[in-house]
Protein backbone atom coordinates (compact mmCIF):
# COMPACT_ATOMS: atom_id res chain seq x y z
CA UNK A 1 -4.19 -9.24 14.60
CA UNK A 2 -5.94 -10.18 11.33
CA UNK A 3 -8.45 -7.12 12.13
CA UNK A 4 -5.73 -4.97 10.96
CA UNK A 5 -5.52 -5.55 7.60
CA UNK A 6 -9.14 -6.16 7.32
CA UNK A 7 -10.16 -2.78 9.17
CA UNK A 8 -7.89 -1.21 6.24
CA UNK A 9 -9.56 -3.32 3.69
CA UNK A 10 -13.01 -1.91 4.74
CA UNK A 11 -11.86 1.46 4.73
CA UNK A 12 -10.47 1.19 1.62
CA UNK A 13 -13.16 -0.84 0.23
CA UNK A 14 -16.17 0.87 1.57
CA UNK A 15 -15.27 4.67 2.14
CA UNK A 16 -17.06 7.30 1.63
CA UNK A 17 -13.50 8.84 -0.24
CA UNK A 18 -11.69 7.48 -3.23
CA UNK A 19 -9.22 5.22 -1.11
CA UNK A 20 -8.66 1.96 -2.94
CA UNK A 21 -9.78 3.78 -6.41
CA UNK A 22 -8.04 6.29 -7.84
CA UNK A 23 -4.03 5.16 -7.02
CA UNK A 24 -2.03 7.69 -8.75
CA UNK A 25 0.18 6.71 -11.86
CA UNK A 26 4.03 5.52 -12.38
CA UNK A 27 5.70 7.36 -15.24
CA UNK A 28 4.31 4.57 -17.78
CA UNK A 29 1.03 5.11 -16.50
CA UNK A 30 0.55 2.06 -14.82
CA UNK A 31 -0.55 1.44 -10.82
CA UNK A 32 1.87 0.47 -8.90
CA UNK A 33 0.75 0.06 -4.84
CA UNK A 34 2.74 -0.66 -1.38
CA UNK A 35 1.70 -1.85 2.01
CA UNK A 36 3.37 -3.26 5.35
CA UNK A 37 1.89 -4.72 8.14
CA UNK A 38 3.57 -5.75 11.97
CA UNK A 39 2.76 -7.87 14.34
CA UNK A 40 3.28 -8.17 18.20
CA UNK A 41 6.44 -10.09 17.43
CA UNK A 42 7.85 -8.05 15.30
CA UNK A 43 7.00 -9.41 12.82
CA UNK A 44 6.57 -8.10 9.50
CA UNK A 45 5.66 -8.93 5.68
CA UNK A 46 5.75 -6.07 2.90
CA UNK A 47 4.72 -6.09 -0.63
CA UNK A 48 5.86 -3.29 -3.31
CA UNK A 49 4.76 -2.88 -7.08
CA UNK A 50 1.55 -4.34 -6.48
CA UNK A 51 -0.30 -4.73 -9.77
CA UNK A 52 -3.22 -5.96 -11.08
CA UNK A 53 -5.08 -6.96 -7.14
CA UNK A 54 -7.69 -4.56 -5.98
CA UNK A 55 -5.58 -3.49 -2.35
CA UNK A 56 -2.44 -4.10 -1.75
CA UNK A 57 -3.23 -5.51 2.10
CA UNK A 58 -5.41 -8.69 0.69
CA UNK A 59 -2.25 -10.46 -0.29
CA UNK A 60 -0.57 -9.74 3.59
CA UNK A 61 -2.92 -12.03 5.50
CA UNK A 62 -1.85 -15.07 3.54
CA UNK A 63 1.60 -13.87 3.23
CA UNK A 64 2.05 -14.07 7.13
CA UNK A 65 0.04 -17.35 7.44
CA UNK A 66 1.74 -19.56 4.98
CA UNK A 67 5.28 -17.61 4.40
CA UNK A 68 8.52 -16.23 6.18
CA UNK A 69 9.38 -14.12 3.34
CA UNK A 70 9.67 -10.30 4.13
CA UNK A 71 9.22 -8.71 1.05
CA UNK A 72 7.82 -9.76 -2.08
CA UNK A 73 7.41 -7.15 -4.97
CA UNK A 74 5.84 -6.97 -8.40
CA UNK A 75 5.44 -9.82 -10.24
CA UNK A 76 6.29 -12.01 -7.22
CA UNK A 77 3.29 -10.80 -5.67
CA UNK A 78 1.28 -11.02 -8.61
CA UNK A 79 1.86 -14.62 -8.53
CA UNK A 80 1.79 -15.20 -4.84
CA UNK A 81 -1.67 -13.33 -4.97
CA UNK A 82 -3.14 -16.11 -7.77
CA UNK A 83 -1.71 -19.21 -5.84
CA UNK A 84 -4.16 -17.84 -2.79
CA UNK A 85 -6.70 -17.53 -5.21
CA UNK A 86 -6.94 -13.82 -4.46
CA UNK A 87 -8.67 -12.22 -7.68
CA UNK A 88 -6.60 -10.34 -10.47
CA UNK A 89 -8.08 -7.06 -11.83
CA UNK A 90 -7.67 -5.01 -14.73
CA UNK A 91 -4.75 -2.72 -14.45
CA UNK A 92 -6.50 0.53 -14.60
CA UNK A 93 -9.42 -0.54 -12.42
CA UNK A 94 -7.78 0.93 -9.33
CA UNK A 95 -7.19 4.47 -10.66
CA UNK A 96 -9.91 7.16 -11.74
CA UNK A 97 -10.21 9.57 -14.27
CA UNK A 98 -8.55 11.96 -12.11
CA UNK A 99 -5.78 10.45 -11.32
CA UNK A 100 -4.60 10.00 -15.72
CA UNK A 101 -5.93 13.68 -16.41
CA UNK A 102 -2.86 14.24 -13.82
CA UNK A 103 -0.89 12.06 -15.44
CA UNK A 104 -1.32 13.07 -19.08
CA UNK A 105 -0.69 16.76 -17.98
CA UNK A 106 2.72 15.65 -16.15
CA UNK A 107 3.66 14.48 -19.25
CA UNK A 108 3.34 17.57 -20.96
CA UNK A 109 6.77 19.24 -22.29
CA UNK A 110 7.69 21.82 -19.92
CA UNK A 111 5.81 20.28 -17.18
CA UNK A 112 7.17 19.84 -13.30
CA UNK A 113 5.25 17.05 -11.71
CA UNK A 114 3.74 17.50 -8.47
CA UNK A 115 5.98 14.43 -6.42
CA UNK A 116 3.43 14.41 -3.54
CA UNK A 117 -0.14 14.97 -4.64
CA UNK A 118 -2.03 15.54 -1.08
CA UNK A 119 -4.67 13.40 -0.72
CA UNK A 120 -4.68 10.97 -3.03
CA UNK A 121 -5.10 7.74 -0.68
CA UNK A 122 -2.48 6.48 1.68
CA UNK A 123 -4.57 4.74 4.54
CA UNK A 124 -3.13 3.42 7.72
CA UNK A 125 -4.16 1.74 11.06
CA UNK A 126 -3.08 0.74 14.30
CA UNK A 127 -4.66 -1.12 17.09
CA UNK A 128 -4.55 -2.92 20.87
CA UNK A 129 -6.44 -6.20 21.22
CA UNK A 130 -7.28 -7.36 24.76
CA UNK A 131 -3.98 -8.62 25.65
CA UNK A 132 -1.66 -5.63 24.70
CA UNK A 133 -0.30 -7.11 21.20
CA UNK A 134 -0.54 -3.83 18.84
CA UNK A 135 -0.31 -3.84 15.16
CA UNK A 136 -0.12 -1.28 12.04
CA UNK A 137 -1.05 -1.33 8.55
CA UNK A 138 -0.04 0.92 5.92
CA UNK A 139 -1.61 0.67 2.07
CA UNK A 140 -0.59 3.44 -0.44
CA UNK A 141 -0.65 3.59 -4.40
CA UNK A 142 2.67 6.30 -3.77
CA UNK A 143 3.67 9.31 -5.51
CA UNK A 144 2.59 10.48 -9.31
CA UNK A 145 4.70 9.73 -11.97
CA UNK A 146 7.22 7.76 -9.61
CA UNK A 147 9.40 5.92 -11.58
CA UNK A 148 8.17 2.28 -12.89
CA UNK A 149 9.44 -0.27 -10.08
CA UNK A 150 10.00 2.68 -7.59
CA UNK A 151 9.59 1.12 -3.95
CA UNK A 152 8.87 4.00 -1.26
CA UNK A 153 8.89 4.29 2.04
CA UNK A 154 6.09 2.69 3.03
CA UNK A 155 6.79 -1.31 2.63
CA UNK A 156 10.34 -0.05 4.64
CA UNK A 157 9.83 -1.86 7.77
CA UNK A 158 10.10 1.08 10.47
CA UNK A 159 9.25 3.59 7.92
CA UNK A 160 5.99 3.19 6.99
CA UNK A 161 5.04 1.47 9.89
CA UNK A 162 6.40 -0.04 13.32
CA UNK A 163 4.57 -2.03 15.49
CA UNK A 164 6.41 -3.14 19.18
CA UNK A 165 4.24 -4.07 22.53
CA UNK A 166 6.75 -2.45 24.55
CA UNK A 167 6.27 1.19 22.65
CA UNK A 168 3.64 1.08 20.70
CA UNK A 169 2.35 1.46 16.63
CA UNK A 170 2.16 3.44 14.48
CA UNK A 171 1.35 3.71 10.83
CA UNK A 172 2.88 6.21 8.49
CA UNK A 173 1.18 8.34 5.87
CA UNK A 174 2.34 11.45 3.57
CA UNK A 175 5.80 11.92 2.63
CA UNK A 176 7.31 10.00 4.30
CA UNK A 177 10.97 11.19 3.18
CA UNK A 178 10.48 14.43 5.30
CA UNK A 179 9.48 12.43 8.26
């Protein structure tokens, strides 16, 4: 189901919105991205505190291929990332303007950070291939001002995304602790 993670990548890569560019900001200002992926054996790999790669979901397809680890998270995926020769990018490449005028005013004294800012770029997908096996993919940079090293719901396997041929997929996006 490798046209999972690459139908994300595309949307992400290629959108007409700012998916993929313009991740909100961790407390120190800093991206910090999340994806999961399943497959139609249940399956799953999950990577949290993604820095310094372009979209979380290039990392997964490797990650399943070549490794029966679950989860790997910040620097471990970092470093996974470079031994696939997947390409490192500045650290504020994948945020926008926006996103640290948002930032800088959440850090005002007296300010209340919005926790959920609506639309800022939490993509998903699920699909059917010809022989029934369904997937999901679910790529988010998370909340604003989350705390550095915060892991959210969506790398939770079942939380941001479940994936069974005997009831179907589904991907998870918003906030995912009222769901």
């Amino acid at each position: 189901m490798s046209i999972i993670p690459k139908s994300v990548f595309y949307v992400l890569t290629f959108a007409i919105v700012s998916l993929g560019h313009g991740s909100v900001l961790n407390e120190d200002g800093e991206v910090e991205m999340d994806a999961i992926m399943d497959g139609k054996d249940l399956s799953s790999r999950a990577v949290s505190a993604v820095t310094c790669i372009a979209h979380p979901l290039i990392p997964f397809h490797s990650l399943f291929s070549k490794t029966d680890h679950l989860l790997l998270t910040c620097k471990g995926t970092l470093l996974f990332a470079k031994s696939q020769g997947i390409p490192e990018i500045p650290g504020e490449k994948p945020t926008t303007e926006r996103s640290r005028e948002r930032w800088k005013k959440d850090l005002k004294s007296g300010s209340i950070p919005k926790s959920v800012v609506r639309g800022t770029g939490t993509v998903g997908a699920v699909a059917v291939d010809s022989q029934g096996n369904v997937a999901c993919a679910t790529s988010t940079g998370g909340i604003s001002n989350k705390m550095v090293g915060r892991v959210g719901d969506t790398p939770c396997i079942g939380s941001g995304g479940f994936a069974d041929n005997n009831v179907g997929a589904v991907s998870t996006i918003g906030d995912g602790k009222a769901l």
